[in-house]
N, C-alpha and C. Protein backbone atom coordinates (compact mmCIF):
# COMPACT_ATOMS: atom_id res chain seq x y z
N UNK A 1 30.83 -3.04 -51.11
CA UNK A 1 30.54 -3.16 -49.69
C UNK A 1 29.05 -2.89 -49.46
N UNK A 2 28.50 -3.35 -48.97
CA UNK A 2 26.87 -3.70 -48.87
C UNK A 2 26.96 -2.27 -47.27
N UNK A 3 25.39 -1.74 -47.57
CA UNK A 3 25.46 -0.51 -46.55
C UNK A 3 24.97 -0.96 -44.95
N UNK A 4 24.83 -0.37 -44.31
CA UNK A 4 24.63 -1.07 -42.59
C UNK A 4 23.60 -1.27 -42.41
N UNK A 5 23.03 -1.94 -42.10
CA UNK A 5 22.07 -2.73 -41.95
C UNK A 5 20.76 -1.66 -41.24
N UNK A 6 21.16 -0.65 -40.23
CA UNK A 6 20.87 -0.09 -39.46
C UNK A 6 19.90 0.61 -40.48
N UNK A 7 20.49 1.53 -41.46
CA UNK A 7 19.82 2.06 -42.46
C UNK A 7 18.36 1.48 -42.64
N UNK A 8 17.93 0.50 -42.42
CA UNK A 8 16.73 -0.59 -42.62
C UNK A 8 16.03 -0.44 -41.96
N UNK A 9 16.11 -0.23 -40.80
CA UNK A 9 15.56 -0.39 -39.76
C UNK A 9 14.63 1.02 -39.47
N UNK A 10 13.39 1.38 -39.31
CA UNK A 10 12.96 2.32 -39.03
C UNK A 10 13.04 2.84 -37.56
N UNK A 11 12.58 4.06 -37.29
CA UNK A 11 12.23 4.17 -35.87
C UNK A 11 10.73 4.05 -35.33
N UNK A 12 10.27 3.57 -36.63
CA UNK A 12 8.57 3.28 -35.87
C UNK A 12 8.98 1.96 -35.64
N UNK A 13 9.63 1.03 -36.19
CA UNK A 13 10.01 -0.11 -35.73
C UNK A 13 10.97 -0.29 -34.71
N UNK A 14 11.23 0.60 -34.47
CA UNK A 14 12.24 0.81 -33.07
C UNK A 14 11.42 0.85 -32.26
N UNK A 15 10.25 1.93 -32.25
CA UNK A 15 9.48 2.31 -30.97
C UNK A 15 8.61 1.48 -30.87
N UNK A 16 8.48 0.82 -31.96
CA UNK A 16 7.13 -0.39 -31.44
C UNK A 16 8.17 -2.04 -30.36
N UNK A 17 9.33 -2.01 -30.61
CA UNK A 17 9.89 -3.41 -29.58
C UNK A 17 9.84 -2.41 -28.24
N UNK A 18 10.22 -0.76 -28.27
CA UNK A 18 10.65 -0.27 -27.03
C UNK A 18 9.14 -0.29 -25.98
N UNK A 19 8.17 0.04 -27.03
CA UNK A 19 7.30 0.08 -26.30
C UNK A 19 6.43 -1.38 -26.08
N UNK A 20 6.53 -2.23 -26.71
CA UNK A 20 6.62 -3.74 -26.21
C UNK A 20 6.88 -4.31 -24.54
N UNK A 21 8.23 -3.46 -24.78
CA UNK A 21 8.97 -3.90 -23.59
C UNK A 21 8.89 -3.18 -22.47
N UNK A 22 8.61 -2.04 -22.58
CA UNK A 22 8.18 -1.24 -21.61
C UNK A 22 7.04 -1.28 -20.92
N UNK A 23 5.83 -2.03 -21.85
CA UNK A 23 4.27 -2.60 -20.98
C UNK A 23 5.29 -4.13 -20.64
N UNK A 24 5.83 -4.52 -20.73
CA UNK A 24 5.84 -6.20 -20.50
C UNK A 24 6.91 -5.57 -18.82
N UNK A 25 7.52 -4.73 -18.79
CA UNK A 25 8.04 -4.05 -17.51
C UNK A 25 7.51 -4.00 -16.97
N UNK A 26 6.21 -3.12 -17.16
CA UNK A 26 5.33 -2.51 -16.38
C UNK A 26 3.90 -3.70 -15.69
N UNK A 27 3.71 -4.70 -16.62
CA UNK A 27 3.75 -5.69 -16.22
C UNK A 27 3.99 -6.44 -14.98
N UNK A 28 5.40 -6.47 -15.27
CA UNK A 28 6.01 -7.23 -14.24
C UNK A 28 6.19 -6.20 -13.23
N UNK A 29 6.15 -5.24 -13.07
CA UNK A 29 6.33 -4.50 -11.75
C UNK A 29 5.16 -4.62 -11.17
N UNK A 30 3.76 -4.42 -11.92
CA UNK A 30 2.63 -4.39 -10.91
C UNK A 30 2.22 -6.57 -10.62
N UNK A 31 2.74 -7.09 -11.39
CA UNK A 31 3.00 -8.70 -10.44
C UNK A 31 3.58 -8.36 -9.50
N UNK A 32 5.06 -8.11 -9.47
CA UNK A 32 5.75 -7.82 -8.42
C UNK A 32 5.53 -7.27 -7.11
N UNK A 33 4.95 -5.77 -7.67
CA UNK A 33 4.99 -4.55 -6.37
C UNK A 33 3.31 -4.41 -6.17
N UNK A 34 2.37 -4.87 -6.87
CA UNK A 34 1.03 -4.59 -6.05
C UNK A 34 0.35 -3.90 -7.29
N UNK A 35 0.33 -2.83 -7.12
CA UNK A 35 -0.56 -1.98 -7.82
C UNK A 35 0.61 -0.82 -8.56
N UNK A 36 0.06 -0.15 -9.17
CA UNK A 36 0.52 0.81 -10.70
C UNK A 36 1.51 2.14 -9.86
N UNK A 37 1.18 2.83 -8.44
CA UNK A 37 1.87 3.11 -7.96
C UNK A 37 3.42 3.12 -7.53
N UNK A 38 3.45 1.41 -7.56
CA UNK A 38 5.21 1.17 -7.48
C UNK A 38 5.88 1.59 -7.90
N UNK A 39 5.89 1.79 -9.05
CA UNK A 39 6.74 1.83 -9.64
C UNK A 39 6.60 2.97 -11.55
N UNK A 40 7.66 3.51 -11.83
CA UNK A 40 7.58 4.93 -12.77
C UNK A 40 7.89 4.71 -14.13
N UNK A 41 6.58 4.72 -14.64
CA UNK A 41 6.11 4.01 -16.24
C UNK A 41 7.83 4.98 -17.56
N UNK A 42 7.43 6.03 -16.87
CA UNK A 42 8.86 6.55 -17.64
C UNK A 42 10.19 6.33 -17.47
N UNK A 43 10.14 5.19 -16.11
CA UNK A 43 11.58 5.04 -16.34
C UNK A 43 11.92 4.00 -16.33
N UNK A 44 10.59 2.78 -16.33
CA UNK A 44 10.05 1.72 -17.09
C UNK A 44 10.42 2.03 -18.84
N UNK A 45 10.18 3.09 -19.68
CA UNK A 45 10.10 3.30 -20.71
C UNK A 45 11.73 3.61 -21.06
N UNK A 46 12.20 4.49 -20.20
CA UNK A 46 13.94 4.68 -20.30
C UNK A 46 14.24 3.32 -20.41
N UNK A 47 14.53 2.19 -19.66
CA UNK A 47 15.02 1.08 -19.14
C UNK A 47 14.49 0.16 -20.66
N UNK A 48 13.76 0.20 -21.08
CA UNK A 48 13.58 -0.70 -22.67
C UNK A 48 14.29 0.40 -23.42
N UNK A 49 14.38 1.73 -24.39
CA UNK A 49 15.12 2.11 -24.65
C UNK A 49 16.43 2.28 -24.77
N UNK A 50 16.98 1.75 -23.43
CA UNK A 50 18.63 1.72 -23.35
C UNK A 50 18.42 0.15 -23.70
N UNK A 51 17.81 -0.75 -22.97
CA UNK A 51 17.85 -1.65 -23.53
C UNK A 51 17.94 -2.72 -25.49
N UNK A 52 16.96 -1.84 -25.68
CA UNK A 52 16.98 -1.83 -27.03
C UNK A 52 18.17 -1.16 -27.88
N UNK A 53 18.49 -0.18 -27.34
CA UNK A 53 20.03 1.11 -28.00
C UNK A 53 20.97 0.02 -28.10
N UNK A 54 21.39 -1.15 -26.78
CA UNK A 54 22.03 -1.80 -26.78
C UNK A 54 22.51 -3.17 -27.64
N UNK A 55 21.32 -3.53 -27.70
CA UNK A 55 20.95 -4.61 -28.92
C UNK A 55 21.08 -4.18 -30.08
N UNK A 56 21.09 -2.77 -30.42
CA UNK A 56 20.48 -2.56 -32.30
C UNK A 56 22.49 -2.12 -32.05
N UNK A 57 23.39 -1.49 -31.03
CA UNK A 57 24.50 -1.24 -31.53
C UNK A 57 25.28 -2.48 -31.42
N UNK A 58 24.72 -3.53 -31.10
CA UNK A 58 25.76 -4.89 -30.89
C UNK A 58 25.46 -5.97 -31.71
N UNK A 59 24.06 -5.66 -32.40
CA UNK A 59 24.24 -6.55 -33.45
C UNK A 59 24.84 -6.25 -34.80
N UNK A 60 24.65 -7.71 -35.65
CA UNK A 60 25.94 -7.54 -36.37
C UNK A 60 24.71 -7.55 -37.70
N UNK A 61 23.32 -7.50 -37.48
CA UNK A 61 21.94 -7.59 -38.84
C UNK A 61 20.62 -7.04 -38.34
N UNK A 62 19.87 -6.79 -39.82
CA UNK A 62 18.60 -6.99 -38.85
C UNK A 62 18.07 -7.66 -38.23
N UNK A 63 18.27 -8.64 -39.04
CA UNK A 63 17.31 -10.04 -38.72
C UNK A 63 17.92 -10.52 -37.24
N UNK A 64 19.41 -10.50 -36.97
CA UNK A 64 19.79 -10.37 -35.28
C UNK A 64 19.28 -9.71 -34.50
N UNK A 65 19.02 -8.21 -34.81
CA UNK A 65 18.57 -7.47 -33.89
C UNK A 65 17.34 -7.76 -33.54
N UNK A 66 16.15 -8.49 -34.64
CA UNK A 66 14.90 -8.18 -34.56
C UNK A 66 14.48 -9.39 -33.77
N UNK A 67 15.19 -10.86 -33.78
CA UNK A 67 15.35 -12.13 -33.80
C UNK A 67 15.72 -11.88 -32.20
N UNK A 68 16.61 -11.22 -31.82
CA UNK A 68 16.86 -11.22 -30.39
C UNK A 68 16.10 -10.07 -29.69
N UNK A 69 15.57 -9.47 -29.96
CA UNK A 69 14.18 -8.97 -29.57
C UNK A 69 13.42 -9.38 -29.30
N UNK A 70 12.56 -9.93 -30.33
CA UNK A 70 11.76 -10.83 -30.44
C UNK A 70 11.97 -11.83 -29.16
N UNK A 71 12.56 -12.81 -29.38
CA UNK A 71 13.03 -13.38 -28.20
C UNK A 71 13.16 -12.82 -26.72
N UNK A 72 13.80 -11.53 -26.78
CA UNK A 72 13.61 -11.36 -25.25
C UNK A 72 12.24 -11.20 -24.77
N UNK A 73 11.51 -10.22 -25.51
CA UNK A 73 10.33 -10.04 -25.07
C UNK A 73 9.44 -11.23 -25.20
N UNK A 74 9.65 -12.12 -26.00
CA UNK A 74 8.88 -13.62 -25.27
C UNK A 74 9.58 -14.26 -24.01
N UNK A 75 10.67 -14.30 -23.73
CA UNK A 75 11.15 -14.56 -23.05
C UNK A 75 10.58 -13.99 -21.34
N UNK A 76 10.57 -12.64 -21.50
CA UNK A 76 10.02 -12.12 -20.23
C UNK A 76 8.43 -12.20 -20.04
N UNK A 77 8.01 -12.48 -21.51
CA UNK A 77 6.17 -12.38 -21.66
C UNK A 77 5.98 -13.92 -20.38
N UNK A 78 7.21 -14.69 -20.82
CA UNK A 78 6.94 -16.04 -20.47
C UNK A 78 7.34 -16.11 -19.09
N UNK A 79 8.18 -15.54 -18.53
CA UNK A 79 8.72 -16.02 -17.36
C UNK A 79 7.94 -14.59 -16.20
N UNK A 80 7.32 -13.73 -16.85
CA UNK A 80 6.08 -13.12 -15.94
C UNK A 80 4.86 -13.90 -15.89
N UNK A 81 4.30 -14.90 -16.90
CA UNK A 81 3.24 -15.58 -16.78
C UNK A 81 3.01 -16.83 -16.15
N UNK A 82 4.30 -16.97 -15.46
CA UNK A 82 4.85 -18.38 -14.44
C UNK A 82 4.48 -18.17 -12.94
């Protein structure tokens, strides 16, 4: 039986998609809301974290987890730069 995939995966490579996603948030909140005030970089930073927790326990690889990562955060890079 081959071991979980998870094992692979570091947490500096964890914290580098969380924190990806957490400027690409923060991002989009100051498009959104104006200026840096709006809105609360730490819970901007919670909100990719759970996000990410969610993805790394529902995939079924790395290469899924990293592949649909990857993807989201182009995904939002792209549809904030519209």
């Amino acid at each position: 039986m081959e071991a979980d995939w998870r094992t692979t995966l570091s947490n500096q490579e964890r914290s580098k998609y969380i924190t990806e996603l957490a400027q690409i948030l923060a991002q989009i909140s100051q498009v959104n809301g104006g200026d840096r005030g709006n809105f609360n970089l730490e819970k901007l930073k919670k909100t990719a974290e759970q996000f990410e927790k969610s993805l790394y326990a529902s995939s079924s690889s790395k290469e899924l987890n990293l592949d649909s990562m990857r993807k989201r955060i182009a995904a939002m890079d792209t549809a904030m730069k519209k």
